[in-house]
Protein backbone atom coordinates (compact mmCIF):
# COMPACT_ATOMS: atom_id res chain seq x y z
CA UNK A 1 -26.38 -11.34 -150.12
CA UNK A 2 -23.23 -9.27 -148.44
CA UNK A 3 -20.39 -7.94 -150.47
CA UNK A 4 -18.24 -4.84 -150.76
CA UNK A 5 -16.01 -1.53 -150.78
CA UNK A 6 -12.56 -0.97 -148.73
CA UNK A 7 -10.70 -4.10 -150.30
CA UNK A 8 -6.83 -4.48 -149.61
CA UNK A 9 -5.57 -5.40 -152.85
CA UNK A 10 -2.19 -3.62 -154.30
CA UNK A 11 -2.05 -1.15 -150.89
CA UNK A 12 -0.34 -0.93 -148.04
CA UNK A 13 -1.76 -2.36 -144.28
CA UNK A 14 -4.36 -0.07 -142.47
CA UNK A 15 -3.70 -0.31 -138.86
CA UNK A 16 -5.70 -3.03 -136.81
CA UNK A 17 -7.94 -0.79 -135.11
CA UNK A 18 -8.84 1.25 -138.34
CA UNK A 19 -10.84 -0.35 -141.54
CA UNK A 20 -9.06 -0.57 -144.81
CA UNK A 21 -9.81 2.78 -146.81
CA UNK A 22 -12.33 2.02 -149.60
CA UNK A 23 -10.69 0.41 -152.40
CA UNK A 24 -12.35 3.38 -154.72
CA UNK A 25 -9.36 5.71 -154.03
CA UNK A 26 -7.44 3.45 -156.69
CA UNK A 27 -7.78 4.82 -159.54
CA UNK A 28 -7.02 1.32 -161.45
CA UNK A 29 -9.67 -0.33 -159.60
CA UNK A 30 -12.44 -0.61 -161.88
CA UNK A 31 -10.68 -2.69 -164.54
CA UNK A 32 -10.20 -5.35 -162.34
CA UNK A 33 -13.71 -5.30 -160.82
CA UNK A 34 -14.56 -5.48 -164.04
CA UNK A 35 -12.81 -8.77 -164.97
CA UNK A 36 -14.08 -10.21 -162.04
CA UNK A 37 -17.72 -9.41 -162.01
CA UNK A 38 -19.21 -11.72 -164.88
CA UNK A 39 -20.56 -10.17 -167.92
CA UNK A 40 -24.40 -10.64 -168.74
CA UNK A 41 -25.51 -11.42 -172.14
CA UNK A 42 -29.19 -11.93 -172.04
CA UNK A 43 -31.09 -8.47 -173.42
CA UNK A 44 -34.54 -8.88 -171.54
CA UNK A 45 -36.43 -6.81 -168.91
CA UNK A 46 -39.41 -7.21 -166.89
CA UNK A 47 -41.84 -7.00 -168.90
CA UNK A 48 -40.04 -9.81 -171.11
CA UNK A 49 -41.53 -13.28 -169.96
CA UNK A 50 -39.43 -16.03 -169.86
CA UNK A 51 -36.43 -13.93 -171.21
CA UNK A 52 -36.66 -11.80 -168.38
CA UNK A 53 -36.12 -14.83 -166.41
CA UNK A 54 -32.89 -16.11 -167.94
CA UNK A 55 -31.60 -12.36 -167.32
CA UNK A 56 -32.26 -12.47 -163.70
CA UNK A 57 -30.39 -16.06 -163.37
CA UNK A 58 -27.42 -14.02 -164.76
CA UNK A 59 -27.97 -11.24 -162.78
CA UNK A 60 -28.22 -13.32 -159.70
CA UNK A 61 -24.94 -15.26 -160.69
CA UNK A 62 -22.90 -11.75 -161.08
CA UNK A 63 -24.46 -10.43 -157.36
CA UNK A 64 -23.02 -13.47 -156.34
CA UNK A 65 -19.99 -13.55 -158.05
CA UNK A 66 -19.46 -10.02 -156.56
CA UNK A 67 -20.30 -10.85 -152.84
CA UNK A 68 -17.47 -13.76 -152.90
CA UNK A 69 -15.49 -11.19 -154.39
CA UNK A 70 -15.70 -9.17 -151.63
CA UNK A 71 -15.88 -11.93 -148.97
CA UNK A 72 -12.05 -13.05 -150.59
CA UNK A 73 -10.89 -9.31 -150.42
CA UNK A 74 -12.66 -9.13 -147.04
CA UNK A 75 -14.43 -5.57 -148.13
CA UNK A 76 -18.18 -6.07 -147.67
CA UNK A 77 -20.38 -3.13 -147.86
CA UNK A 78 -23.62 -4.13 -148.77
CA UNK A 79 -26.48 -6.51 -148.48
CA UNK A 80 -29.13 -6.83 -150.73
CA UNK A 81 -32.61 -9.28 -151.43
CA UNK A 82 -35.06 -9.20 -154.19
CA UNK A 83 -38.36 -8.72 -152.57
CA UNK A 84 -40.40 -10.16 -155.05
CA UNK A 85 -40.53 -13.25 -157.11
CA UNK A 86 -39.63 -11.48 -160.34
CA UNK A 87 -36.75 -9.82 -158.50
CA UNK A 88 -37.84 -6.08 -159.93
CA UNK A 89 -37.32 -4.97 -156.27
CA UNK A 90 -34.51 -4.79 -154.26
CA UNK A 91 -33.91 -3.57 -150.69
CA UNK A 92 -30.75 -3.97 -148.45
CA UNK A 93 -28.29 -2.01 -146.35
CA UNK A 94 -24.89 -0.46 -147.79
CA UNK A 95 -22.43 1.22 -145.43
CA UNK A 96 -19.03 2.42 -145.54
CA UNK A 97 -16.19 3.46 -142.97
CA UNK A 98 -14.62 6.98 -142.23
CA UNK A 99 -12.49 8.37 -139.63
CA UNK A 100 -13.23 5.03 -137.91
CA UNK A 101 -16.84 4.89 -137.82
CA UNK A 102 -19.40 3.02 -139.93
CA UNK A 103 -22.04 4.63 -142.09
CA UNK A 104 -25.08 2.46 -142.42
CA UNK A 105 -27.79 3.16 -145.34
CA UNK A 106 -30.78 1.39 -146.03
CA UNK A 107 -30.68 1.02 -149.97
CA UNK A 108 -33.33 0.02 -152.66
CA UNK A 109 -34.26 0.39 -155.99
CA UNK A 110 -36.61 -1.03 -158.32
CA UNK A 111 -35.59 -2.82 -161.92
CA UNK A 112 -36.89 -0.25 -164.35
CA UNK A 113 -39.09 -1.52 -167.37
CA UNK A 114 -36.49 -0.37 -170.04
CA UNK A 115 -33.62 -1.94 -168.25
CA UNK A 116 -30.68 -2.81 -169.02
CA UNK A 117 -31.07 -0.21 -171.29
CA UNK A 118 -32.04 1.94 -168.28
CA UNK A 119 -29.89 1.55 -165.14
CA UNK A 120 -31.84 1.09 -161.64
CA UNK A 121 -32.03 4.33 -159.71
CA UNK A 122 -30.23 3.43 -156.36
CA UNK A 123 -31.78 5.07 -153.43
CA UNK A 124 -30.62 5.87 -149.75
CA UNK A 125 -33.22 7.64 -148.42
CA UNK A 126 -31.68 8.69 -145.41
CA UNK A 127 -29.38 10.98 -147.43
CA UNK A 128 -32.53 12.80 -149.65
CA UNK A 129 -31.97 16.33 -149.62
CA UNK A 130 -28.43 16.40 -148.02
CA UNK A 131 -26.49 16.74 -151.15
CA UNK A 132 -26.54 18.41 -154.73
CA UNK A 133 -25.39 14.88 -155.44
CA UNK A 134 -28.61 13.23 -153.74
CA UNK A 135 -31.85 14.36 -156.43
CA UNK A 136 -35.50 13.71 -154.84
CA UNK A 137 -36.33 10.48 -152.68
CA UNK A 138 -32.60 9.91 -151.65
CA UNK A 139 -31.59 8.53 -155.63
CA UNK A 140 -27.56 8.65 -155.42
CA UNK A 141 -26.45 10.41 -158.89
CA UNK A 142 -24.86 8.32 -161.12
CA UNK A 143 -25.64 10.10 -164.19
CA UNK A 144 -22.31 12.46 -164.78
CA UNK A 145 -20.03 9.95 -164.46
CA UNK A 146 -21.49 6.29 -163.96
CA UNK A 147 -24.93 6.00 -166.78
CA UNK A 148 -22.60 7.03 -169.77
CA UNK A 149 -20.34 3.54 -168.83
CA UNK A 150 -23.83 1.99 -168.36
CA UNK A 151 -25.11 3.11 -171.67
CA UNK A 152 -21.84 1.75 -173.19
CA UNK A 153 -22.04 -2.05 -171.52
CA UNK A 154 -25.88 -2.86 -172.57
CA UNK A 155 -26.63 -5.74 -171.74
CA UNK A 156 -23.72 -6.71 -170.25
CA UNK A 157 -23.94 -4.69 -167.21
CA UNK A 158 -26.52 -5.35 -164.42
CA UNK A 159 -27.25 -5.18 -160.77
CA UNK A 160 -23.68 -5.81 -159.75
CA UNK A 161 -22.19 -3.59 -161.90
CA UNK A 162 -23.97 -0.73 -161.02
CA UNK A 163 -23.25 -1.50 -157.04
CA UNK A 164 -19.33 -1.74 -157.37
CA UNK A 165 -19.31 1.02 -159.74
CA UNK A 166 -21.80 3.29 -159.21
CA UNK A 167 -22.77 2.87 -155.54
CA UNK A 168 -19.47 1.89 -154.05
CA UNK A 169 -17.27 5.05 -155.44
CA UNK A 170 -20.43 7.12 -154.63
CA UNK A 171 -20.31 6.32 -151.02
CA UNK A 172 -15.95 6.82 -150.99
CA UNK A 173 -16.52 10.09 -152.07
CA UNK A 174 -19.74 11.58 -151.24
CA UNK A 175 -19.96 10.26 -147.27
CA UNK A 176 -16.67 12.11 -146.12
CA UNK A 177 -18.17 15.24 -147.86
CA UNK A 178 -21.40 14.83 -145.83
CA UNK A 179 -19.69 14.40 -142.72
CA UNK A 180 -17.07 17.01 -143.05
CA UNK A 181 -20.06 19.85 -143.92
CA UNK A 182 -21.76 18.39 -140.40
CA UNK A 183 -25.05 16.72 -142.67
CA UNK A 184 -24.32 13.30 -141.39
CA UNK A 185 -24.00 13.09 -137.36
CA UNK A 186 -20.77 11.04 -135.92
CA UNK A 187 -22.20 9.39 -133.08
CA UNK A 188 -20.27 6.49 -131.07
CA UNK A 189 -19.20 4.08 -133.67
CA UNK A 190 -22.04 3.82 -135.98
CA UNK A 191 -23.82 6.56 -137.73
CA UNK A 192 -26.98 6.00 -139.89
């Protein structure tokens, strides 16, 4: 599944040869993510049977949901898959765009047994140990400013929620950082 941030909605034209900035910099942007994205409702984890099941039909619907969102906006910036049947773990590729150049990560987490009380800890292993903002294994940190709104939104936030609000302002802000301290290498037009 593709979807993404660096959507054009309510700013001016980039030029053609340079990507849209991230749609993150718009500091009303998660309201209306958040009216788009639909809100789960089943209260189930893995270790919840058939429960568990109707949650990950709704969370599948809302990864969806987001991916079109982004395909309409034309802002994708990730890809993800379950890799198992009971879709506890996830792997994919998220990437965003500075100074002209793409960023490529490979991303994945694992569905934690206490979720959705618990959000997933995303991870971009590449990054591990290149940031304060990066703790062991390459999990992004999310807990300042994103796990509070989590904590807030049980069950009603899930997979895609914590991509276009946790992951996707992450990347806006913590990727220009990187680069500008010399951590991540710009070399021809994609870095990884």
């Amino acid at each position: 599944m593709d979807g993404g941030p660096g959507g054009k909605a309510g700013r001016a034209e980039a030029p053609a040869s340079e990507p849209m900035p991230p749609v993150w910099a718009s500091t009303d942007h998660a309201p209306h993510v958040l009216e788009e994205i639909p809100m789960l409702h089943t209260r189930a984890g893995p270790r919840d049977g058939n429960q568990w099941i109707s949650r990950v039909k709704e969370e599948m619907q809302a990864v969806i949901a987001l991916v079109r969102i982004n395909k309409e906006k034309d802002n994708d910036w990730f890809q993800i898959n379950p890799l198992n049947k009971l879709c506890t773990r996830w792997e994919g590729k998220c990437w965003t765009y500075y100074q002209g150049v793409r960023f490529e990560f490979t991303l994945h987490f694992d569905v934690p047994a206490s979720y959705p009380a618990t959000c997933p800890d995303l991870i971009i292993p590449h990054l591990d140990g290149k940031t304060a903002k990066i703790y062991r294994g390459g999990r992004i940190c999310l807990d300042l400013h994103f796990q509070p709104l989590w904590a807030r939104n049980v069950p009603k936030f899930g997979i895609a929620h914590a991509l276009a609000l946790g992951l996707g302002p992450w990347l806006s802000l913590e990727i220009p950082s990187l680069v500008s301290a010399g951590l991540l290498p710009v070399t021809g037009t994609t870095a990884r």
